[in-house]
C-alpha atoms as a PDB file:
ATOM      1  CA  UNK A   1    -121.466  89.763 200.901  1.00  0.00           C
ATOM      2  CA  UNK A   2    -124.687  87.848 201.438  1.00  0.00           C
ATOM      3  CA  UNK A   3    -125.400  85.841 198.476  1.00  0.00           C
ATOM      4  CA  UNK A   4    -128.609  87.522 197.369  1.00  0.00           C
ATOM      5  CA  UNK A   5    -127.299  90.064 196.720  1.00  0.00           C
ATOM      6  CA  UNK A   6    -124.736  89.300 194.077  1.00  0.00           C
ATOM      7  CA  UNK A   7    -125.120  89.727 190.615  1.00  0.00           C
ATOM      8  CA  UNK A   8    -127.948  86.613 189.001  1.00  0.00           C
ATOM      9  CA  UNK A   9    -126.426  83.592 187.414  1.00  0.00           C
ATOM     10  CA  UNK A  10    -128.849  84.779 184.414  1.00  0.00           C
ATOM     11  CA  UNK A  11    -131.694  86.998 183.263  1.00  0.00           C
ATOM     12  CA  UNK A  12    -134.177  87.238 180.822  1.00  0.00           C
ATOM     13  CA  UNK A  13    -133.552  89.226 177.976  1.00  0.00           C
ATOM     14  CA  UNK A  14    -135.625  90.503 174.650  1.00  0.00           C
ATOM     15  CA  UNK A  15    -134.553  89.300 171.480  1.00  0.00           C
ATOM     16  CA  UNK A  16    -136.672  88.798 167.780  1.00  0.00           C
ATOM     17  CA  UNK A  17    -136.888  84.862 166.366  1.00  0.00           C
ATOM     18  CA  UNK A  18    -136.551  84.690 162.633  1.00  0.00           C
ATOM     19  CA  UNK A  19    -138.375  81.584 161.221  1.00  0.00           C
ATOM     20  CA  UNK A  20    -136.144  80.155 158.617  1.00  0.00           C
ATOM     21  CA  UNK A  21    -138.757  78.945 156.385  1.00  0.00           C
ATOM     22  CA  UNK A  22    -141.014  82.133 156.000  1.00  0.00           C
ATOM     23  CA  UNK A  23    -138.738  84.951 157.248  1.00  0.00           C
ATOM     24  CA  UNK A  24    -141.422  86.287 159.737  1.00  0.00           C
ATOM     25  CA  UNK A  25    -139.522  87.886 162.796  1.00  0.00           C
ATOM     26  CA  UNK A  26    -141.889  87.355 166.369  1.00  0.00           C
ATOM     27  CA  UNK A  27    -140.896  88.916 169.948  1.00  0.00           C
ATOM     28  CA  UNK A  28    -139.163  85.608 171.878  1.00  0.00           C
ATOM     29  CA  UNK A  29    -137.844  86.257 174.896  1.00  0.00           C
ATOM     30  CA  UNK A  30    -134.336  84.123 176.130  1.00  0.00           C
ATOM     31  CA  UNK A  31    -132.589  83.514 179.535  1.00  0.00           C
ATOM     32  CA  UNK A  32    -129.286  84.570 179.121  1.00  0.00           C
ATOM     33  CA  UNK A  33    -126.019  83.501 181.154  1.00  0.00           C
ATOM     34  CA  UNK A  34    -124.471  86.933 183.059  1.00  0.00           C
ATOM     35  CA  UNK A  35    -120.659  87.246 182.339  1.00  0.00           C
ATOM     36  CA  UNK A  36    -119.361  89.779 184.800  1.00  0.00           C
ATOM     37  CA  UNK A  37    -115.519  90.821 185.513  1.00  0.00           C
ATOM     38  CA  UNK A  38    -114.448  88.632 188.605  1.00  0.00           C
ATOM     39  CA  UNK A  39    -111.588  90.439 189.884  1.00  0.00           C
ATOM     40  CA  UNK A  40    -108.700  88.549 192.786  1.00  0.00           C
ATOM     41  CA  UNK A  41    -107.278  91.129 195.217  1.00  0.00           C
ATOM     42  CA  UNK A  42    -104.381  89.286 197.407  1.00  0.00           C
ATOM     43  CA  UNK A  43    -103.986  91.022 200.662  1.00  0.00           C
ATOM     44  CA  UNK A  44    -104.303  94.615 198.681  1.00  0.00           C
ATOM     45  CA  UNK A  45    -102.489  93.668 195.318  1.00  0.00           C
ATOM     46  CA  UNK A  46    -104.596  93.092 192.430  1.00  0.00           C
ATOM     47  CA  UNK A  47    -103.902  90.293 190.842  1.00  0.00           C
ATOM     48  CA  UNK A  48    -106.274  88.780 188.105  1.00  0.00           C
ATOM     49  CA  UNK A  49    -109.090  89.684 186.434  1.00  0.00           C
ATOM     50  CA  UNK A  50    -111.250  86.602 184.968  1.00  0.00           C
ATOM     51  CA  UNK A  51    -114.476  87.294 182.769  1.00  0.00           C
ATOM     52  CA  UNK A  52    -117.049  84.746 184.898  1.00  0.00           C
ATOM     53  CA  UNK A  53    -120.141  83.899 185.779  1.00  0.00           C
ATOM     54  CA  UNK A  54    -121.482  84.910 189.664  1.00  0.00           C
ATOM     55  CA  UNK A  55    -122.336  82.200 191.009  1.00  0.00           C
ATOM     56  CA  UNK A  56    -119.814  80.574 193.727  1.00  0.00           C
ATOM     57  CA  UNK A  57    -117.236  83.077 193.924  1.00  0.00           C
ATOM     58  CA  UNK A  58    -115.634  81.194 197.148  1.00  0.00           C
ATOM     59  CA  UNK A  59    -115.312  78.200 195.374  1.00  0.00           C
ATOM     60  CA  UNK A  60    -113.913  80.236 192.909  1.00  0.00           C
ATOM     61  CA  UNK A  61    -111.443  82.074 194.898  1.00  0.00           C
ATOM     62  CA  UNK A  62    -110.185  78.757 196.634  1.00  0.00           C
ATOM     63  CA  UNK A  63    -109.979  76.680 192.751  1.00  0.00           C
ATOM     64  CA  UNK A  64    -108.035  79.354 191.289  1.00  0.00           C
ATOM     65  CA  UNK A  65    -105.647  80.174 193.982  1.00  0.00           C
ATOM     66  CA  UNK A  66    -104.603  75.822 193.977  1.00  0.00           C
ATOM     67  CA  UNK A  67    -104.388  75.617 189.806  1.00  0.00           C
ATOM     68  CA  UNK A  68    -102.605  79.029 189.934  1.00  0.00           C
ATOM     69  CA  UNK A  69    -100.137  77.917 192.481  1.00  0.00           C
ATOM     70  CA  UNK A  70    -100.892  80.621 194.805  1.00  0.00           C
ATOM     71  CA  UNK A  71    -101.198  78.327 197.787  1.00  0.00           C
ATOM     72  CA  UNK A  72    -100.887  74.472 198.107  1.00  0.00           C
ATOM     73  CA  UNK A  73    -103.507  73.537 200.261  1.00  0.00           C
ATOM     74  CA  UNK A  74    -106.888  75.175 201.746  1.00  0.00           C
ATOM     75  CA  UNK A  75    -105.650  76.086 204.907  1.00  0.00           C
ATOM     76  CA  UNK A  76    -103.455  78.543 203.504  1.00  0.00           C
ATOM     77  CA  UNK A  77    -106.447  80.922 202.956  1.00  0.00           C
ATOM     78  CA  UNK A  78    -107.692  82.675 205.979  1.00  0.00           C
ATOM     79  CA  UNK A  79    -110.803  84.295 204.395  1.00  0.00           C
ATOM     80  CA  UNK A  80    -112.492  85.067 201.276  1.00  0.00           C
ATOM     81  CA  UNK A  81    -114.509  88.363 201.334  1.00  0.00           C
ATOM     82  CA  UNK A  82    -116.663  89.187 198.009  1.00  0.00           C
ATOM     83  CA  UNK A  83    -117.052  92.758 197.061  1.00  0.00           C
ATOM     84  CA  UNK A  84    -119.448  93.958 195.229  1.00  0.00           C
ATOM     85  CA  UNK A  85    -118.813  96.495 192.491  1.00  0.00           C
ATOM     86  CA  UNK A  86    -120.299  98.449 189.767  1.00  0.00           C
ATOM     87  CA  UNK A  87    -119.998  96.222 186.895  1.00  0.00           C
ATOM     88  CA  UNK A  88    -118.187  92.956 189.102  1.00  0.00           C
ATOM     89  CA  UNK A  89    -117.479  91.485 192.059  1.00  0.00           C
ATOM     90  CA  UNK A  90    -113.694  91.684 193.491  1.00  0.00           C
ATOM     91  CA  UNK A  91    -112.817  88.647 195.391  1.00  0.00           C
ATOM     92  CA  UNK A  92    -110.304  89.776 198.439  1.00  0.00           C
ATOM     93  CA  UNK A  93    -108.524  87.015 199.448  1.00  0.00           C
ATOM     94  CA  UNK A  94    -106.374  86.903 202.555  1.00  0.00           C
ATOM     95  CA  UNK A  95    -103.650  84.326 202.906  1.00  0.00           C
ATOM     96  CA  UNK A  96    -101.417  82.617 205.662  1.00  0.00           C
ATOM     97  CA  UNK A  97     -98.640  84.865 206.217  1.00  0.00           C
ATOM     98  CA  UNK A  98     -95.655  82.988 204.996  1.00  0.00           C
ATOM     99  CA  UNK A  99     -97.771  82.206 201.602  1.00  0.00           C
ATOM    100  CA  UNK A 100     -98.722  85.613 200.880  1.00  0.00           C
ATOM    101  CA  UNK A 101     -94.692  86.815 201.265  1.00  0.00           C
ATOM    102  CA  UNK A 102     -93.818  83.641 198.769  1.00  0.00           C
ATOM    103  CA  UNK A 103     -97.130  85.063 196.448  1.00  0.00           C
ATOM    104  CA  UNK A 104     -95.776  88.915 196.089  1.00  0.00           C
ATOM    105  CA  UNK A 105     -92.262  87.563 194.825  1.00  0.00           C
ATOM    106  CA  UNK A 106     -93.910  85.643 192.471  1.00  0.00           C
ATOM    107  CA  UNK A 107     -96.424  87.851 191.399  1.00  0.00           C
ATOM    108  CA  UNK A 108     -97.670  88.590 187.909  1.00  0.00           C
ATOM    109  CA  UNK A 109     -99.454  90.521 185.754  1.00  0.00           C
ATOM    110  CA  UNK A 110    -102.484  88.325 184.266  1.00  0.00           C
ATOM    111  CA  UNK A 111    -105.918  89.243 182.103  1.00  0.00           C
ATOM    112  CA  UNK A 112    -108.053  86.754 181.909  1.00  0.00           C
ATOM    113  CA  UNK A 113    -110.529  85.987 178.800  1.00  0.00           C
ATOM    114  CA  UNK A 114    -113.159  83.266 179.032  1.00  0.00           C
ATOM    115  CA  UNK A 115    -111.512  81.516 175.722  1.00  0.00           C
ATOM    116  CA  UNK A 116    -108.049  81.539 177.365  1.00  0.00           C
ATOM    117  CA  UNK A 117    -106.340  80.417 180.536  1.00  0.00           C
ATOM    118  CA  UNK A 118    -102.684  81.380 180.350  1.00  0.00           C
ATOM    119  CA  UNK A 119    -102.971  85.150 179.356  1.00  0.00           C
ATOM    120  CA  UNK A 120    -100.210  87.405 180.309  1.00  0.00           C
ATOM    121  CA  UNK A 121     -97.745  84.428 181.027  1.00  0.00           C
ATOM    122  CA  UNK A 122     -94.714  85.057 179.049  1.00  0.00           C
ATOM    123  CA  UNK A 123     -92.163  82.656 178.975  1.00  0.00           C
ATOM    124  CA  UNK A 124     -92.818  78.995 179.206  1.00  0.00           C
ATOM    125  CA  UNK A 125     -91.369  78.903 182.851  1.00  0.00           C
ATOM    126  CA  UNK A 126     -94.525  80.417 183.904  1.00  0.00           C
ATOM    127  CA  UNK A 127     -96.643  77.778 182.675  1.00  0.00           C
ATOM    128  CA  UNK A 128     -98.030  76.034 186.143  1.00  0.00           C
ATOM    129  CA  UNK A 129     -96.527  72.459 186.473  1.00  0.00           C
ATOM    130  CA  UNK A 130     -98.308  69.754 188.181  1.00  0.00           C
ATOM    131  CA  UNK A 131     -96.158  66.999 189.614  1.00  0.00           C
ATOM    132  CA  UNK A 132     -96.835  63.176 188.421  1.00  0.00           C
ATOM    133  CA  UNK A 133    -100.020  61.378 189.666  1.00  0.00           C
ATOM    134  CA  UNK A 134     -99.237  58.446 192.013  1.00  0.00           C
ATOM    135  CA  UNK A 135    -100.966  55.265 190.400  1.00  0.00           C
ATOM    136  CA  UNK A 136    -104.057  54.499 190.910  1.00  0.00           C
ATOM    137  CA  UNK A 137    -106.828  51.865 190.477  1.00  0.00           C
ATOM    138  CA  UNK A 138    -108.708  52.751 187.131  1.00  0.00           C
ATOM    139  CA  UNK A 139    -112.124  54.081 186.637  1.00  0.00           C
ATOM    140  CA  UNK A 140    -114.780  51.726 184.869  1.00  0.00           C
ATOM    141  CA  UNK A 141    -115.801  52.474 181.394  1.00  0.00           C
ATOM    142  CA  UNK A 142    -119.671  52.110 182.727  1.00  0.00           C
ATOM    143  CA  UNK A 143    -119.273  54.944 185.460  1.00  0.00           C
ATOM    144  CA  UNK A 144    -118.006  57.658 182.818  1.00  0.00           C
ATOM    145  CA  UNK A 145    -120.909  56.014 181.111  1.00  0.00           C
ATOM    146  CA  UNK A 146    -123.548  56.903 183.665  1.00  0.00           C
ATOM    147  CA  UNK A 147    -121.870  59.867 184.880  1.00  0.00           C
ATOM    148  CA  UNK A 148    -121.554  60.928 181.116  1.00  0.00           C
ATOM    149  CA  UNK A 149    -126.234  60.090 180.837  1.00  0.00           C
ATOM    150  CA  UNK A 150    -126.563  62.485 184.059  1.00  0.00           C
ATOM    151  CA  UNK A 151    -124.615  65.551 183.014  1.00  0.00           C
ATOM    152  CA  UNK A 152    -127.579  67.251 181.138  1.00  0.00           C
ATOM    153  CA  UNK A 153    -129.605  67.286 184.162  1.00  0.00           C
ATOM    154  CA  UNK A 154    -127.290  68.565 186.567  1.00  0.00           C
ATOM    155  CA  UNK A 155    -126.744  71.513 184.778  1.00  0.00           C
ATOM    156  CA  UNK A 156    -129.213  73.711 185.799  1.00  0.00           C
ATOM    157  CA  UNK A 157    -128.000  77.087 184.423  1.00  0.00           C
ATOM    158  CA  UNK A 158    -126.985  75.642 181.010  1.00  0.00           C
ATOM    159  CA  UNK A 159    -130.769  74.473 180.685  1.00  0.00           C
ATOM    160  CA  UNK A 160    -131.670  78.105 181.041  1.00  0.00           C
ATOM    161  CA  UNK A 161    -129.082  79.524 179.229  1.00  0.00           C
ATOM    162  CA  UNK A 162    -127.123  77.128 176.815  1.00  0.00           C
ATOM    163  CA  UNK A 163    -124.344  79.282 177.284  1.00  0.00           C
ATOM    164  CA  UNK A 164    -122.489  77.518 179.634  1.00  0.00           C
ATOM    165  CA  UNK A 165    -120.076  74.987 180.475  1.00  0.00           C
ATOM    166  CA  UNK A 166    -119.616  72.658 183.039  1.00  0.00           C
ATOM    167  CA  UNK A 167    -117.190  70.845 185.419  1.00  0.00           C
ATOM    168  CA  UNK A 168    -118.654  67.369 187.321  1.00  0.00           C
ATOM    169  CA  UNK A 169    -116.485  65.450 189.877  1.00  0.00           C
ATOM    170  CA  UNK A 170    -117.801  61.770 189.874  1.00  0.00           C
ATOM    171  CA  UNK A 171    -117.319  58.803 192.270  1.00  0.00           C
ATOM    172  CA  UNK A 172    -115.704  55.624 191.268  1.00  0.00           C
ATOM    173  CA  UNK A 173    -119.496  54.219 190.915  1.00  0.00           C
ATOM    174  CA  UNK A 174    -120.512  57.090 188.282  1.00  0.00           C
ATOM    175  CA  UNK A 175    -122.719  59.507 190.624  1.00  0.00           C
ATOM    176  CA  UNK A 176    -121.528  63.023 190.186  1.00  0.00           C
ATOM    177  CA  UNK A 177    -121.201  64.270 193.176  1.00  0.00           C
ATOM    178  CA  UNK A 178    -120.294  68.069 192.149  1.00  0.00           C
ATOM    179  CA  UNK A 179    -120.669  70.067 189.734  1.00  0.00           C
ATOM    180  CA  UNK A 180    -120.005  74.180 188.803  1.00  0.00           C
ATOM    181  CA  UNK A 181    -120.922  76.201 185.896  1.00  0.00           C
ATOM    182  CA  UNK A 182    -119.812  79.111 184.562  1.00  0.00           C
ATOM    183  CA  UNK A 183    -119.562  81.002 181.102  1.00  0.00           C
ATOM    184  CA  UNK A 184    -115.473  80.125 181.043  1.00  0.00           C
ATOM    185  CA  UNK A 185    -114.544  76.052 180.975  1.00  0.00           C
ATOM    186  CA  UNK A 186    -111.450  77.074 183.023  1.00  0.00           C
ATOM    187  CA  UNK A 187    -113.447  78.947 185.615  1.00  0.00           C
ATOM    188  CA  UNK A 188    -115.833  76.013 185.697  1.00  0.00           C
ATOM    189  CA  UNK A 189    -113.091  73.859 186.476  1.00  0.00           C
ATOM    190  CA  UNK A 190    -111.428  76.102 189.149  1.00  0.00           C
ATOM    191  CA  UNK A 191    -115.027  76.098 191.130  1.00  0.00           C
ATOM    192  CA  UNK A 192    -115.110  72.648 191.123  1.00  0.00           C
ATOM    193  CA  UNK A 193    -111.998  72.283 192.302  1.00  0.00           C
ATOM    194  CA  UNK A 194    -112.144  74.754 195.032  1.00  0.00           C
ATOM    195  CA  UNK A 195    -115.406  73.616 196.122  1.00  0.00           C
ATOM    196  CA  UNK A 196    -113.813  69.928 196.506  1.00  0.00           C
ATOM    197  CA  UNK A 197    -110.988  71.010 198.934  1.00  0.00           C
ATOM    198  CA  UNK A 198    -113.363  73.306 200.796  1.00  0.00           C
ATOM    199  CA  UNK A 199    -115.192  69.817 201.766  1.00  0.00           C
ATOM    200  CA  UNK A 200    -112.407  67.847 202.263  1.00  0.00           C
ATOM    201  CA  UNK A 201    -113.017  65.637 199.273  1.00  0.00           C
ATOM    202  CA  UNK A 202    -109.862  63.161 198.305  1.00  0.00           C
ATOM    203  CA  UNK A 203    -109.221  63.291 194.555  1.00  0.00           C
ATOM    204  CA  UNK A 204    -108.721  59.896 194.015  1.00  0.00           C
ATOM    205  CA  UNK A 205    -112.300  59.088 194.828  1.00  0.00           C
ATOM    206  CA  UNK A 206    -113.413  59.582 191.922  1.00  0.00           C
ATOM    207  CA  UNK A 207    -112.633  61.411 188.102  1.00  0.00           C
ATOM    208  CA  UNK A 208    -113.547  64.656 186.730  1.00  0.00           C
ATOM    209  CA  UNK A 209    -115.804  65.402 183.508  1.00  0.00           C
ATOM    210  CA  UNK A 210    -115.938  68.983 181.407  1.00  0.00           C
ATOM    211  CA  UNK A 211    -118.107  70.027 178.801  1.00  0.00           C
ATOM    212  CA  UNK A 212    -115.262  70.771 176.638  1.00  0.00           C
ATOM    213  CA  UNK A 213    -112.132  70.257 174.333  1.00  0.00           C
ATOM    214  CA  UNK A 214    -109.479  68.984 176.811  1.00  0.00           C
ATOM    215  CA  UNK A 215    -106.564  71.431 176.516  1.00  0.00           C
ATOM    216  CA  UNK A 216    -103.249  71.855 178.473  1.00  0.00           C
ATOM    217  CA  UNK A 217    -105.142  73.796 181.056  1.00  0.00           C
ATOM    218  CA  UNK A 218    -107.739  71.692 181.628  1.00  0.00           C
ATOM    219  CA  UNK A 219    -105.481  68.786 182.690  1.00  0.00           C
ATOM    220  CA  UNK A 220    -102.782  70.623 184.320  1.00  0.00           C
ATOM    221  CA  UNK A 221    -105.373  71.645 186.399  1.00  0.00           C
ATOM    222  CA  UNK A 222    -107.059  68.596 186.739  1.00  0.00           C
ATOM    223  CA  UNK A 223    -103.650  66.822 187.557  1.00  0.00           C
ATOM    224  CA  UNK A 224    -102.914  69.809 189.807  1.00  0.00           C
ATOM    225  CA  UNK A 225    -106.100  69.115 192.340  1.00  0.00           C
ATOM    226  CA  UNK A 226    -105.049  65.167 191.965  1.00  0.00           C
ATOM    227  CA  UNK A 227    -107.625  63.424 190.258  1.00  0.00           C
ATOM    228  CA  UNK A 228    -106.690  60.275 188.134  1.00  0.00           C
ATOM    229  CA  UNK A 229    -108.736  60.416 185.619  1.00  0.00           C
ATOM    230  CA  UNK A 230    -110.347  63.180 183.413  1.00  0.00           C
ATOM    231  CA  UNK A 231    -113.157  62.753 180.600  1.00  0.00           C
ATOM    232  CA  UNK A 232    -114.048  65.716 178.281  1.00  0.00           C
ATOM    233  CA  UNK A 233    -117.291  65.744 175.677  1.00  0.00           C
ATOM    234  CA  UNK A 234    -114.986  67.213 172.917  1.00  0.00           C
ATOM    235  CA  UNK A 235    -111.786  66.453 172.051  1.00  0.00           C
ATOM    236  CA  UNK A 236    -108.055  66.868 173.057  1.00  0.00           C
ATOM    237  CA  UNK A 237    -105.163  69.232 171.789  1.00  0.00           C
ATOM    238  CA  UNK A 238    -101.741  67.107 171.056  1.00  0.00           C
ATOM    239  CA  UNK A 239     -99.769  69.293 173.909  1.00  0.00           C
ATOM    240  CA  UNK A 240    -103.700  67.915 176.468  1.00  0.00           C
ATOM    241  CA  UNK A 241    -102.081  64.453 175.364  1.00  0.00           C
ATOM    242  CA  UNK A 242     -98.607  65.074 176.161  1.00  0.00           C
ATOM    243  CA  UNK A 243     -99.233  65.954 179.601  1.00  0.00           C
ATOM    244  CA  UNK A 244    -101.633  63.601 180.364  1.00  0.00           C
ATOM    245  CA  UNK A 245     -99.330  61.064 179.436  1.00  0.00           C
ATOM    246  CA  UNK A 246     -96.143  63.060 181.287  1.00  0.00           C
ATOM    247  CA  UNK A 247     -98.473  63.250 184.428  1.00  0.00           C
ATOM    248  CA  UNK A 248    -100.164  59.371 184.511  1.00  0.00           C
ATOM    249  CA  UNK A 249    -103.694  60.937 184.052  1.00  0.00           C
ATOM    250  CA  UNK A 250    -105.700  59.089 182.053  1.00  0.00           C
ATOM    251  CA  UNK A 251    -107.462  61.083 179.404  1.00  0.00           C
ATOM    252  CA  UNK A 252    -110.844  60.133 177.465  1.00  0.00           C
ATOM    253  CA  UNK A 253    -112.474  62.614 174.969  1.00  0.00           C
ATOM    254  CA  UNK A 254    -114.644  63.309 172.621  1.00  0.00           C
ATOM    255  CA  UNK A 255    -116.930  61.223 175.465  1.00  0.00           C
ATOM    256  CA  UNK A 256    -120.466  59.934 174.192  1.00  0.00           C
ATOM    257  CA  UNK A 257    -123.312  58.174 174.912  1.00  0.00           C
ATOM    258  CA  UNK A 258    -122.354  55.426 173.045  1.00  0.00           C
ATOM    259  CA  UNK A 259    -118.539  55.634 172.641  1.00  0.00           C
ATOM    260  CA  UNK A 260    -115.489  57.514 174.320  1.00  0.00           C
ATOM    261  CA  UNK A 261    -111.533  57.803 172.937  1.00  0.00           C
ATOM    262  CA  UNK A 262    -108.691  57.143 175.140  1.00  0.00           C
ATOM    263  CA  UNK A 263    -105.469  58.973 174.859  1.00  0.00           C
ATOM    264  CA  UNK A 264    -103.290  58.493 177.492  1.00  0.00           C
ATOM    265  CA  UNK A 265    -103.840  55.765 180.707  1.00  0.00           C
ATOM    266  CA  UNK A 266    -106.457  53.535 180.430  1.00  0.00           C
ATOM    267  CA  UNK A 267    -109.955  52.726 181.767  1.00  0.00           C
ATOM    268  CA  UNK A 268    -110.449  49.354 183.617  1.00  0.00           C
ATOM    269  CA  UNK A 269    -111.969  47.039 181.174  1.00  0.00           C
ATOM    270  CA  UNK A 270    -110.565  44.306 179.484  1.00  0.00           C
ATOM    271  CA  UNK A 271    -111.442  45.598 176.129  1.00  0.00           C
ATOM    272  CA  UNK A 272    -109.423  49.075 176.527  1.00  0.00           C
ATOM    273  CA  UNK A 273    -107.593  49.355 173.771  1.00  0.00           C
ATOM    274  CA  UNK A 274    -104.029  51.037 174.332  1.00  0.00           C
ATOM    275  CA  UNK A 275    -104.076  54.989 173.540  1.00  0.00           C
ATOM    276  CA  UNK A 276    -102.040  54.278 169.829  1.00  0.00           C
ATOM    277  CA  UNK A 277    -104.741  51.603 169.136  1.00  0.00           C
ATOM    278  CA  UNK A 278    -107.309  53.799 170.209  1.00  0.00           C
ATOM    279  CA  UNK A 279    -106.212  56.547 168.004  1.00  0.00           C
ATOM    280  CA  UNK A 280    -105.611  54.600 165.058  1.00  0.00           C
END
């Protein structure tokens, strides 16, 4: 499916501004971020359906099928065919043989919801696992820093829209090299990622940042693709924490212009304070 003609990213939509001081209502007119049902068809089983935004659906279909354990690598998908449908797209994914046979015993039923990332898992085996990082040299401070002053204007559809978040993978110097965006943090994540193992790029070149909470999800996933370091604007849950400490990521949040907390690892600066100290 040629990209034009996929659903837009966004659209401009009619809406009434109320002034807060007088109460008068005028005509204002908004670009607003398209959520559409993204549905992933493996060989000709159904398998997910996530509520996303359109825009790089191979991405996408490569990011979820690595943080979802479908395959381990990008070789093991052959193609990626988007579909268009009435009121979606449907992603049909076709996989190396052997993986696709190892996929259908383990397949599950899962609904996806742009607040949630672990719908219709239900027992805690289920939960993916990432296996430890292997250490790595830390990230400066003054590349989340710089990474963290160029985020705004890299994100092209949240400038339209404010409706979306967004998922930046960043060199060791602080220049993000990638970024996706999409109405779901998860989903935002799972482009990234996908669109860093289409190109070959080695996760321990650099560190990812979100434009959310870090939760479980977000660093499994983060630890899943291999990076060694991931920075979110808001801050962690105490299970984000646990992991990232179980995994040797290290974790900043609630990331600023002026100030970031560090959870678990550490940053390389001789005034990192230890995660407790940090905390306290």
């Amino acid at each position: 499916m040629p990209p034009n003609d996929r659903p837009p990213a966004s659209r401009p939509t009619e809406a009434l501004r109320i002034d807060a001081a007088s109460g008068a209502a005028t005509p204002a007119r908004r670009e607003i971020a398209c959520e559409i049902p993204v549905s992933f068809v493996y060989g000709d089983a159904p398998y997910a359906v996530m509520m996303a935004s359109p825009d790089d659906a191979e991405d996408f279909a490569f990011g979820f099928s690595l943080t979802e354990g479908i395959i381990r690598a990008p070789s093991e998908i052959r193609s990626v065919r988007v579909a268009p449908r009435e009121k979606g797209l449907e992603l049909h994914i076709e996989l190396a043989p052997g993986r696709f046979r190892e996929h259908l015993a383990r397949r599950r039923a899962l609904t996806g919801r742009t607040s949630c990332g672990l719908c219709g898992v239900e027992t805690v085996e289920q939960l993916p696992q990432a296996e430890r990082l292997a250490a790595a040299a830390p990230i400066a401070p003054r590349a989340v820093f710089s990474a963290l002053a160029n985020l705004d204007r890299n994100q092209t559809l949240n400038a339209l829209t404010r409706a979306v978040h967004g998922a930046a993978f960043c060199t060791r110097d602080g220049a993000i090299r990638v970024l996706r965006e999409d109405v779901g943090r998860h989903n935002a994540l799972d482009k990234l990622i996908g669109a860093l193992i289409r190109e070959g790029v080695s996760p321990r070149d650099g560190f990812v940042v979100v434009t959310s909470r870090a939760s479980f999800e977000m660093v499994e996933k983060t630890a899943i693709f291999g990076a060694p370091a991931l920075v979110a604007i808001s801050a962690p849950t105490s299970l984000a924490i646990e992991r990232a400490q179980a995994l040797g990521l290290t974790l900043g949040s609630i990331a600023r212009a002026d100030s970031m907390m560090v959870f678990s690892g550490a940053f390389a600066s001789e005034q990192t304070a230890e995660p407790e100290a940090a905390a306290s």
